[in-house]
N, C-alpha and C. Protein backbone atom coordinates (compact mmCIF):
# COMPACT_ATOMS: atom_id res chain seq x y z
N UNK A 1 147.83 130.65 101.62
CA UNK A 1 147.19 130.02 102.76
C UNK A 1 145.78 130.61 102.99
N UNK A 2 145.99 131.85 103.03
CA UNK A 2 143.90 132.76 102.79
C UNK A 2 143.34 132.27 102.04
N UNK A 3 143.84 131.65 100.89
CA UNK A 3 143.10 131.56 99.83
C UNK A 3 142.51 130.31 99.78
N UNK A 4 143.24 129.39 100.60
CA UNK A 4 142.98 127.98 100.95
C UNK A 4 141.70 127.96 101.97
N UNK A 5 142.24 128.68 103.04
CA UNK A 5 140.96 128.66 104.17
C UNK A 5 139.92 129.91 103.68
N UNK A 6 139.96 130.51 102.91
CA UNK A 6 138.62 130.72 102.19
C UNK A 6 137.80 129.54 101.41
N UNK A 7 138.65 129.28 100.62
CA UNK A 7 138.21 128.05 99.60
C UNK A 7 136.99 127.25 100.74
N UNK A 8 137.80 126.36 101.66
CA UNK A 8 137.26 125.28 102.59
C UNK A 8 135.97 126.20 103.02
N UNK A 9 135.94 127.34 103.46
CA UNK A 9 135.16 128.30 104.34
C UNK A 9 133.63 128.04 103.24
N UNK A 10 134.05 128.35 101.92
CA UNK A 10 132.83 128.64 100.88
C UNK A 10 132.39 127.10 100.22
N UNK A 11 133.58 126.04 100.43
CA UNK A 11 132.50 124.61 100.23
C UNK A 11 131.83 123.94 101.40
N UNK A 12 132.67 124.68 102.71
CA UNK A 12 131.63 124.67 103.49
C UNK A 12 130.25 124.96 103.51
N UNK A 13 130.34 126.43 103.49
CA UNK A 13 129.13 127.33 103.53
C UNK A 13 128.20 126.46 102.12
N UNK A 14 128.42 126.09 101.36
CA UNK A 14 127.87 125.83 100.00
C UNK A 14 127.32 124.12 100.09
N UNK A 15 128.15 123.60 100.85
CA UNK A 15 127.47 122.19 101.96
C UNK A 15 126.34 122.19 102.20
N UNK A 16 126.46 123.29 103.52
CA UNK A 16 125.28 123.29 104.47
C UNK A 16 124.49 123.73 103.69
N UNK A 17 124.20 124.94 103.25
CA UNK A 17 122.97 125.34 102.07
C UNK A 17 122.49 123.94 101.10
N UNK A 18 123.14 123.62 100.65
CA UNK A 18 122.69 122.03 99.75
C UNK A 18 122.25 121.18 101.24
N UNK A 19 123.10 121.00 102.18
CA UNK A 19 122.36 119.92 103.73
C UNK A 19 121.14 120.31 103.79
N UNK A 20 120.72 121.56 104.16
CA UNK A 20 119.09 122.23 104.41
C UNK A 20 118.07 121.92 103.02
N UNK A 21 118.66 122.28 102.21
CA UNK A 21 117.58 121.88 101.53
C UNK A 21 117.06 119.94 101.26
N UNK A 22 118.51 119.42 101.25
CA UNK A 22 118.17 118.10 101.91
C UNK A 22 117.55 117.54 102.65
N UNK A 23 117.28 118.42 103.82
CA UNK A 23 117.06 117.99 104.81
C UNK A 23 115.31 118.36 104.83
N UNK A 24 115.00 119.72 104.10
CA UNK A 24 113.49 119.68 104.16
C UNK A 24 113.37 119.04 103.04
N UNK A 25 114.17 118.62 101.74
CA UNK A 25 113.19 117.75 101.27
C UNK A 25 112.46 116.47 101.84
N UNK A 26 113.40 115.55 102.58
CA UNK A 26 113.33 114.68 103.11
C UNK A 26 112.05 114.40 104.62
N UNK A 27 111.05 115.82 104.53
CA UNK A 27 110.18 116.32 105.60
C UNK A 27 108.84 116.76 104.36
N UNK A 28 109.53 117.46 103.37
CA UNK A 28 108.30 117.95 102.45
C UNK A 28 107.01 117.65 102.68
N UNK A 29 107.06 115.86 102.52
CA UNK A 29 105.62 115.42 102.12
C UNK A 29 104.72 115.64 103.35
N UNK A 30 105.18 116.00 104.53
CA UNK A 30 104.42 116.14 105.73
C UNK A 30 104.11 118.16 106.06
N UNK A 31 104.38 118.50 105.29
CA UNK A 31 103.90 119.94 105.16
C UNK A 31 102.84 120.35 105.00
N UNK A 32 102.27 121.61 105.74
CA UNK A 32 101.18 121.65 105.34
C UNK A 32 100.91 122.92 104.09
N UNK A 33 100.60 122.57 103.15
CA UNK A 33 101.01 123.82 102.20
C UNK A 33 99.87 125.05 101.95
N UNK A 34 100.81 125.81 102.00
CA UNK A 34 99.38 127.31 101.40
C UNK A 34 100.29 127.99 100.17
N UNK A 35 99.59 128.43 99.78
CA UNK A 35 100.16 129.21 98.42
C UNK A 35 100.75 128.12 96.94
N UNK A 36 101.27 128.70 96.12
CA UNK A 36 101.26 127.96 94.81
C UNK A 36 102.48 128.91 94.19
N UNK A 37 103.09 129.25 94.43
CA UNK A 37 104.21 130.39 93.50
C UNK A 37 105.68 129.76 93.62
N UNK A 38 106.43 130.58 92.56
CA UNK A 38 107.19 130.17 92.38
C UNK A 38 108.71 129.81 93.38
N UNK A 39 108.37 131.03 94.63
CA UNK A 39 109.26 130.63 95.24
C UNK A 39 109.23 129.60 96.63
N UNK A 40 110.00 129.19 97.24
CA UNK A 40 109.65 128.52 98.59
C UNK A 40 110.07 128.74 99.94
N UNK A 41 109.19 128.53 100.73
CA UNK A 41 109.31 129.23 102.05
C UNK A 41 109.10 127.67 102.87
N UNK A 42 109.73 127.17 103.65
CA UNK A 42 109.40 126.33 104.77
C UNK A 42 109.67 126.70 106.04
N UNK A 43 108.46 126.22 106.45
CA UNK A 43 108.70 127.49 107.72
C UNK A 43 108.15 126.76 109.16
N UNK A 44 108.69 126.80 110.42
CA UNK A 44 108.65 125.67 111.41
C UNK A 44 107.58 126.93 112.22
N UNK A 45 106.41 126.35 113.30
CA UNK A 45 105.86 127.23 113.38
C UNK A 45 104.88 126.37 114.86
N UNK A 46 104.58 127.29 116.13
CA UNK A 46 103.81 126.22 117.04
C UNK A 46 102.56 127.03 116.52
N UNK A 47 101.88 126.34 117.37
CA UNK A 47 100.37 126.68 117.11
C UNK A 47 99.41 127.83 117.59
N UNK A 48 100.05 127.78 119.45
CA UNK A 48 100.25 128.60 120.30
C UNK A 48 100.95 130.17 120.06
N UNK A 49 102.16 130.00 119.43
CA UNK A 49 102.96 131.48 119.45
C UNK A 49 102.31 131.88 119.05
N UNK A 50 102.08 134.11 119.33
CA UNK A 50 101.68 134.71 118.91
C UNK A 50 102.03 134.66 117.67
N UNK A 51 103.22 135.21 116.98
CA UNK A 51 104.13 135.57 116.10
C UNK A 51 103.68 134.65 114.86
N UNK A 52 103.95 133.16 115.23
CA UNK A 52 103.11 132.37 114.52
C UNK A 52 101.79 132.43 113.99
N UNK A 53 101.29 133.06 114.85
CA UNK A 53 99.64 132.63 114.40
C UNK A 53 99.54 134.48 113.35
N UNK A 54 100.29 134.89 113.65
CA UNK A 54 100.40 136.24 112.81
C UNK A 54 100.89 135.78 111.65
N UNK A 55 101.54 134.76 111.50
CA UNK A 55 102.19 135.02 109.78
C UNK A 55 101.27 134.10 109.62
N UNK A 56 100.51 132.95 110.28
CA UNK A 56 100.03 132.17 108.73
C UNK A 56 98.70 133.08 109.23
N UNK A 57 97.91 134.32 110.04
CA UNK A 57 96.89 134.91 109.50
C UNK A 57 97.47 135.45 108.16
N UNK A 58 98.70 136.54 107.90
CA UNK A 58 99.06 137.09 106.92
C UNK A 58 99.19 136.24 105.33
N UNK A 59 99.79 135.16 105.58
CA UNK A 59 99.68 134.08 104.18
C UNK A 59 98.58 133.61 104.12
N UNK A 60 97.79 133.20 104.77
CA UNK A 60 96.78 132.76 105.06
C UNK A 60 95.45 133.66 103.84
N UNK A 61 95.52 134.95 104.22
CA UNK A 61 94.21 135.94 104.16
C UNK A 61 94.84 136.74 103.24
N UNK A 62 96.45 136.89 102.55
CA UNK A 62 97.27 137.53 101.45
C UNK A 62 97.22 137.04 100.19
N UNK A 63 96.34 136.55 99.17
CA UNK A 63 96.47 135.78 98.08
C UNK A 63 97.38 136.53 97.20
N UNK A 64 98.01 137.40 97.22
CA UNK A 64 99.57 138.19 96.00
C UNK A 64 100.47 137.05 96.98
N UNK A 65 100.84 136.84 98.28
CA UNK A 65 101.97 136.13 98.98
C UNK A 65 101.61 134.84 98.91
N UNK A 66 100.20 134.06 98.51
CA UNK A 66 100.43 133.03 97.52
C UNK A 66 100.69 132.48 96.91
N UNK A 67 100.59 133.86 95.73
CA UNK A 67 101.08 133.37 94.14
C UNK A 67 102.45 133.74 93.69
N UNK A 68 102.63 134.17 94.92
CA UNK A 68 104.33 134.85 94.56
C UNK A 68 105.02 133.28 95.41
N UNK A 69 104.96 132.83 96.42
CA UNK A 69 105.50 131.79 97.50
C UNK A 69 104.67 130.92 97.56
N UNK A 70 105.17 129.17 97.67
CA UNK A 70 104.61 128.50 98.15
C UNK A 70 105.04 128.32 99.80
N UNK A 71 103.95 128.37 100.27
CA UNK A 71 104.69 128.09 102.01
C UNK A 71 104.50 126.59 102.25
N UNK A 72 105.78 125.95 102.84
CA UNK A 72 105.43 124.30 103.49
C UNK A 72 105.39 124.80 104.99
N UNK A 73 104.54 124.80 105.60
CA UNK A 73 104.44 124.39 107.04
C UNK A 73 104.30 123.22 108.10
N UNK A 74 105.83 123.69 109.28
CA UNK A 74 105.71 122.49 109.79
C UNK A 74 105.15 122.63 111.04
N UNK A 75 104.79 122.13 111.93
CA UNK A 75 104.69 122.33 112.93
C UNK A 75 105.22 121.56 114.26
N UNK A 76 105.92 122.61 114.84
CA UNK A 76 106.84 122.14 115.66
C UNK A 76 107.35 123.04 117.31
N UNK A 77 106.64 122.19 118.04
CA UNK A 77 106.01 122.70 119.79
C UNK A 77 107.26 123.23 120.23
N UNK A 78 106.77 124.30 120.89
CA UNK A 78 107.88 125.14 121.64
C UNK A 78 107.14 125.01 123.24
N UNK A 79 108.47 124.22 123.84
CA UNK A 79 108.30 124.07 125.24
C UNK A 79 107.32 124.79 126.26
N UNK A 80 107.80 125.70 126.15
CA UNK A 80 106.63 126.79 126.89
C UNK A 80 105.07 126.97 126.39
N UNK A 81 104.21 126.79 124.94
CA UNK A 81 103.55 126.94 125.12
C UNK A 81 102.61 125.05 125.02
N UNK A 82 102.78 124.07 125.11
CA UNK A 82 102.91 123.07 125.81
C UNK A 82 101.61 122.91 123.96
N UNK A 83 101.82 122.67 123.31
CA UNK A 83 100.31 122.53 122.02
C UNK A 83 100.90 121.32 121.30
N UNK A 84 101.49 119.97 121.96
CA UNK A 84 101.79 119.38 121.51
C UNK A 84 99.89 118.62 120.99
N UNK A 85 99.34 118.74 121.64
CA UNK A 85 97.86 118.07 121.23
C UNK A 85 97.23 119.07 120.26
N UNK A 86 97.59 120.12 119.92
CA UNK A 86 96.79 120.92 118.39
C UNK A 86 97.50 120.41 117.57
N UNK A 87 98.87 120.27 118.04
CA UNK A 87 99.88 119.65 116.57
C UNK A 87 99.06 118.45 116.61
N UNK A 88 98.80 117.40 117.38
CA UNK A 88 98.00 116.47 116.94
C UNK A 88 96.89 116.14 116.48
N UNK A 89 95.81 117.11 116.65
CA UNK A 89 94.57 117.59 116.20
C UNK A 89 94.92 118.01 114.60
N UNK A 90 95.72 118.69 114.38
CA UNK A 90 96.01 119.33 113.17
C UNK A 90 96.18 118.41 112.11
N UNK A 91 97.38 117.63 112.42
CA UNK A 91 97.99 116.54 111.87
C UNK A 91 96.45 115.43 111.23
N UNK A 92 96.14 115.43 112.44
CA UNK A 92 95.38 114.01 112.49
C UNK A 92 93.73 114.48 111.55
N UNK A 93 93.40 115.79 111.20
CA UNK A 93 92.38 116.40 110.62
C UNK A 93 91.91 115.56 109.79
N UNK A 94 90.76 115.96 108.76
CA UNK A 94 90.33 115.79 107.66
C UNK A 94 91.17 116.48 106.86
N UNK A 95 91.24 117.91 107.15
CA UNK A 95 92.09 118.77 106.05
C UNK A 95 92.91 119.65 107.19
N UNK A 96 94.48 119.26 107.32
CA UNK A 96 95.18 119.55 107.79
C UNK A 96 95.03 121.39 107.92
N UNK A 97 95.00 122.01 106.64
CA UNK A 97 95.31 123.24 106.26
C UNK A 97 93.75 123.94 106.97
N UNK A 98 92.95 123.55 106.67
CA UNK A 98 91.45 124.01 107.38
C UNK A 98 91.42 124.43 108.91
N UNK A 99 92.36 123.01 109.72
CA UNK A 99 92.09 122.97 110.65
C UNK A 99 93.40 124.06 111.06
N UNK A 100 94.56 123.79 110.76
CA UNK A 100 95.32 125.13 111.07
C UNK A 100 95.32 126.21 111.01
N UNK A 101 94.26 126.57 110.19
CA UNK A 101 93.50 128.05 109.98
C UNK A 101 92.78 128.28 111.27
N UNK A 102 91.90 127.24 111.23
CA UNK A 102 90.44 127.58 112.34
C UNK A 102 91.41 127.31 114.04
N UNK A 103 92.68 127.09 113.93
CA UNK A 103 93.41 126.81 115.08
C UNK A 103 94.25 128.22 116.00
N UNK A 104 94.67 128.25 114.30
CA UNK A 104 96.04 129.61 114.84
C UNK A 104 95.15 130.98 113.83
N UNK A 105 94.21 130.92 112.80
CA UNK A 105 93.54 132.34 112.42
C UNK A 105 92.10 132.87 113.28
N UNK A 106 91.32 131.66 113.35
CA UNK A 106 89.83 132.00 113.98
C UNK A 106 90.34 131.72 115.69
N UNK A 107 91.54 131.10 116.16
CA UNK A 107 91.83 130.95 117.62
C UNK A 107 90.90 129.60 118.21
N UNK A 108 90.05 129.08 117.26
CA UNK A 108 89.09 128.19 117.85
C UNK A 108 89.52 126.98 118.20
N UNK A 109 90.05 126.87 119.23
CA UNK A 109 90.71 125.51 119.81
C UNK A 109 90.35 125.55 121.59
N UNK A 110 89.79 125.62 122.00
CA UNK A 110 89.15 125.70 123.69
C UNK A 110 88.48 124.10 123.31
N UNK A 111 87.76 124.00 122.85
CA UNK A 111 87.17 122.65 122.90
C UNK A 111 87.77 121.56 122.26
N UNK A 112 89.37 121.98 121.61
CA UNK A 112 89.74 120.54 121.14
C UNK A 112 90.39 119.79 122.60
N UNK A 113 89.55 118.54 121.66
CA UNK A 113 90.47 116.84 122.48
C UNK A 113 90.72 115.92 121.96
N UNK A 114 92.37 115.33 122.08
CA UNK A 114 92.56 114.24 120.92
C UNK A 114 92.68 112.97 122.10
N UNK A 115 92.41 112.15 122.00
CA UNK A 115 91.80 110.97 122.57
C UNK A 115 93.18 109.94 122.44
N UNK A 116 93.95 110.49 121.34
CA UNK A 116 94.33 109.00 121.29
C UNK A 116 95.63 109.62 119.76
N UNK A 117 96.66 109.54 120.05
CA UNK A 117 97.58 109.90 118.75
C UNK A 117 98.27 108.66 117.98
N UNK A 118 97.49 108.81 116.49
CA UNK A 118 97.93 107.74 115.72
C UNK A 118 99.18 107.45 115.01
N UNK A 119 99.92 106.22 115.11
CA UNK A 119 101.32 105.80 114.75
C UNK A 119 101.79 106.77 113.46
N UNK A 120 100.82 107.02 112.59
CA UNK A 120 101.27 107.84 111.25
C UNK A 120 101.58 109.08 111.92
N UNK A 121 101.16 109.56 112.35
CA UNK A 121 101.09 111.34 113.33
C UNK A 121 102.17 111.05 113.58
N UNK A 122 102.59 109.94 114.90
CA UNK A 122 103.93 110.48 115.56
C UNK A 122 105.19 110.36 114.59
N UNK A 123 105.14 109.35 113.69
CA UNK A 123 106.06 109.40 112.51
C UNK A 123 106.26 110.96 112.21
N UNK A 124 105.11 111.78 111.58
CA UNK A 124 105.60 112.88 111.44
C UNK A 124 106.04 113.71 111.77
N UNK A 125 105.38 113.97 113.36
CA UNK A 125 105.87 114.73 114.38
C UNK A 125 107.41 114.34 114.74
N UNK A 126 107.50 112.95 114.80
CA UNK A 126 109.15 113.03 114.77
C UNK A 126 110.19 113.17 114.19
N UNK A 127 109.96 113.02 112.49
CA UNK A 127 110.61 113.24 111.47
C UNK A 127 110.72 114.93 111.61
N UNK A 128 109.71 115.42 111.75
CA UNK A 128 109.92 117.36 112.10
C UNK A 128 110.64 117.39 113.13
N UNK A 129 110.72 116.50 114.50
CA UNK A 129 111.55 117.39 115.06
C UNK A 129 112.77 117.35 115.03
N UNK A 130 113.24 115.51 114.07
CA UNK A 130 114.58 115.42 114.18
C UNK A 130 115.28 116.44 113.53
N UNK A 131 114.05 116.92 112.02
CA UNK A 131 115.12 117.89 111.01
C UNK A 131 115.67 119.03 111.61
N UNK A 132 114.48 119.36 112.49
CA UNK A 132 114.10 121.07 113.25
C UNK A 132 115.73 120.92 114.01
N UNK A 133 115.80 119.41 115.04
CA UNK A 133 117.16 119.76 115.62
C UNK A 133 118.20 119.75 114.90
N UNK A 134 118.78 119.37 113.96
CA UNK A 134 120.07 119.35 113.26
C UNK A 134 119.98 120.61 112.51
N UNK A 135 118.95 121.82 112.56
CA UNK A 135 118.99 122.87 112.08
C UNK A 135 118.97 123.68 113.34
N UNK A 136 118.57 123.32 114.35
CA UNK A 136 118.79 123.87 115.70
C UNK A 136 117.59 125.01 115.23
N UNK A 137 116.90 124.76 115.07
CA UNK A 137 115.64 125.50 115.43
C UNK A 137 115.45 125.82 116.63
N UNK A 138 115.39 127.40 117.20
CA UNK A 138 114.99 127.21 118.48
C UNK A 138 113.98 128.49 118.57
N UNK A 139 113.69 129.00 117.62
CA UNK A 139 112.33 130.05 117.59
C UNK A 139 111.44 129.66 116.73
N UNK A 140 110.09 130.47 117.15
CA UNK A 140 108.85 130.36 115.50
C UNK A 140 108.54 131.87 115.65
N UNK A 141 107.78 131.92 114.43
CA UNK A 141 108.13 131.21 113.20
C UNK A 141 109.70 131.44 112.94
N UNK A 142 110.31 129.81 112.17
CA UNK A 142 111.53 129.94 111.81
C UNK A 142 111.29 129.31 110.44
N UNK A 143 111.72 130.27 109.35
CA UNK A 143 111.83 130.47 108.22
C UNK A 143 112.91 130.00 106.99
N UNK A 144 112.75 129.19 106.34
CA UNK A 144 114.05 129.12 105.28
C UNK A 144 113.28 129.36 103.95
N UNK A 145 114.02 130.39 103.45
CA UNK A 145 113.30 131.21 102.17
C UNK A 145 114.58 130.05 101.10
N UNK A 146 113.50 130.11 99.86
CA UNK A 146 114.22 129.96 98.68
C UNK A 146 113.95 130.32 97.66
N UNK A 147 114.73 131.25 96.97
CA UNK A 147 114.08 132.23 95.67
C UNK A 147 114.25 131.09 94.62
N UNK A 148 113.17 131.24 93.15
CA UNK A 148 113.25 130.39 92.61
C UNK A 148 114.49 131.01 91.53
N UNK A 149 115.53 130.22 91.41
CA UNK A 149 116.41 129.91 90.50
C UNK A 149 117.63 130.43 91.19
N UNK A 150 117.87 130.87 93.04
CA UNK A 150 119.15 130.55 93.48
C UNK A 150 119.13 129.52 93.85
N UNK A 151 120.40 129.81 94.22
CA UNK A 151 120.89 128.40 94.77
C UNK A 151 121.50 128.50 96.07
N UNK A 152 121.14 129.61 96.54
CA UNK A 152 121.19 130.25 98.00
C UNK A 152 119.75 130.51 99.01
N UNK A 153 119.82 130.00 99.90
CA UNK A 153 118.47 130.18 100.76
C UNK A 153 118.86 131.58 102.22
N UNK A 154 117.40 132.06 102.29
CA UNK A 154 117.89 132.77 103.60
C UNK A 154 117.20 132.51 104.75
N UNK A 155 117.84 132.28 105.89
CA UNK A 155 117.18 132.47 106.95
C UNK A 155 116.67 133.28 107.85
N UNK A 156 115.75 132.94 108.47
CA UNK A 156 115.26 134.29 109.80
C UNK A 156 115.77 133.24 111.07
N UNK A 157 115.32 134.29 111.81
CA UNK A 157 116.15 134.27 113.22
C UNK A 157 115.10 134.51 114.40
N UNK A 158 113.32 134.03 114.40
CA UNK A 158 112.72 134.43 115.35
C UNK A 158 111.48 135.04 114.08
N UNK A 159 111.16 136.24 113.95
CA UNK A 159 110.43 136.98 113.35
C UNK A 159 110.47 137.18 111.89
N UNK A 160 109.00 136.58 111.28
CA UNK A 160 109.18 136.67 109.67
C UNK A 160 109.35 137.59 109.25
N UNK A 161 110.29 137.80 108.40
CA UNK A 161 110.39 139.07 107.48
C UNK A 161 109.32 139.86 107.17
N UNK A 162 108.29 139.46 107.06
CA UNK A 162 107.25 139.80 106.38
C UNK A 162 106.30 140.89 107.47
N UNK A 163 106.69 140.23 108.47
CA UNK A 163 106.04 140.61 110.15
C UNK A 163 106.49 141.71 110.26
N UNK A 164 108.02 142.14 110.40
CA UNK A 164 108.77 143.60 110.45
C UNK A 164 107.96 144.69 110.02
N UNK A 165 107.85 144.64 109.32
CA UNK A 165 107.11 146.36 108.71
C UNK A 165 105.27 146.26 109.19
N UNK A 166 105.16 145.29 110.06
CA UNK A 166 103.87 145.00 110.27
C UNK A 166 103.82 144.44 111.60
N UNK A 167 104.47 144.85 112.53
CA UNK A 167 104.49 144.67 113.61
C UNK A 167 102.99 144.54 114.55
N UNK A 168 102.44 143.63 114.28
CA UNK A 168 101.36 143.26 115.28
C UNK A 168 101.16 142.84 116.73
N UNK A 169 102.71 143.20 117.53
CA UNK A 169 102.56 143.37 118.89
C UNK A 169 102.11 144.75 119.63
């Protein structure tokens, strides 16, 4: 009988790991990407959070955490700090990745104003948040690592791994 409700326990567990990665493939093309390496990181992130704007300075300005990780970034508003209009500024850019730099690395956003949010934008913005909820995202940065050639991903819980030994509060 253990051996049974283990069994179920590990095609469970072995489900959901295959669901998640399903589930960001099905978001991919709306990422904003930095880096080029072999492994993958997708990572949900507001614009506003401190914490956030600390890891993509760190990927951002790290070219070894480039070429080692590709990062997909999504972006996805956390109630409290209300940046649903940078996500739209961002989105709606010339170069998505430029402007999320000069947003959450240089801080230069006092003078943005978006006038008007276009039907393609909210498509994306909503496709992120449906995935974000059925993963129950409820911190940033929130992280799903994937080394290249498991077949196991890991998650964070609030604070990038990467942030820990580099505590910038």
């Amino acid at each position: 009988m253990r051996i049974l409700i283990l069994f179920f326990f590990l095609l469970a567990t072995v489900h959901a790991l295959e669901d998640r990665q399903v589930l960001m493939d099905s978001i991919s093309e709306h990422a904003i990407r930095i880096g080029h390496g072999p492994n993958t990181t997708y990572t949900f992130i507001d614009p506003l959070c401190p914490k956030s704007q600390n890891f993509i300075k760190l990927i951002s300005t790290k070219k070894e955490l480039q070429e080692e990780t590709s990062y997909y970034i999504f972006l996805y508003e956390l109630p409290k700090f209300d940046s649903r209009e940078l996500i739209v500024y961002i989105y709606q850019s010339q170069d998505p990745r430029q402007a999320l730099e000069e947003v959450m690395v240089d801080k230069d956003y006092y003078d943005i104003e978006v006038y008007e949010t276009k039907p393609k934008t909210l498509i994306i913005m909503n496709a992120i948040s449906k995935v974000a909820k059925q993963m129950n995202v409820k911190r940033r940065p929130y992280l799903l690592l994937f080394d290249q050639g498991s077949k196991y991903c890991r998650v964070s819980e609030g604070t990038a791994p990467c942030l820990e030994e580099n505590d910038f509060d």
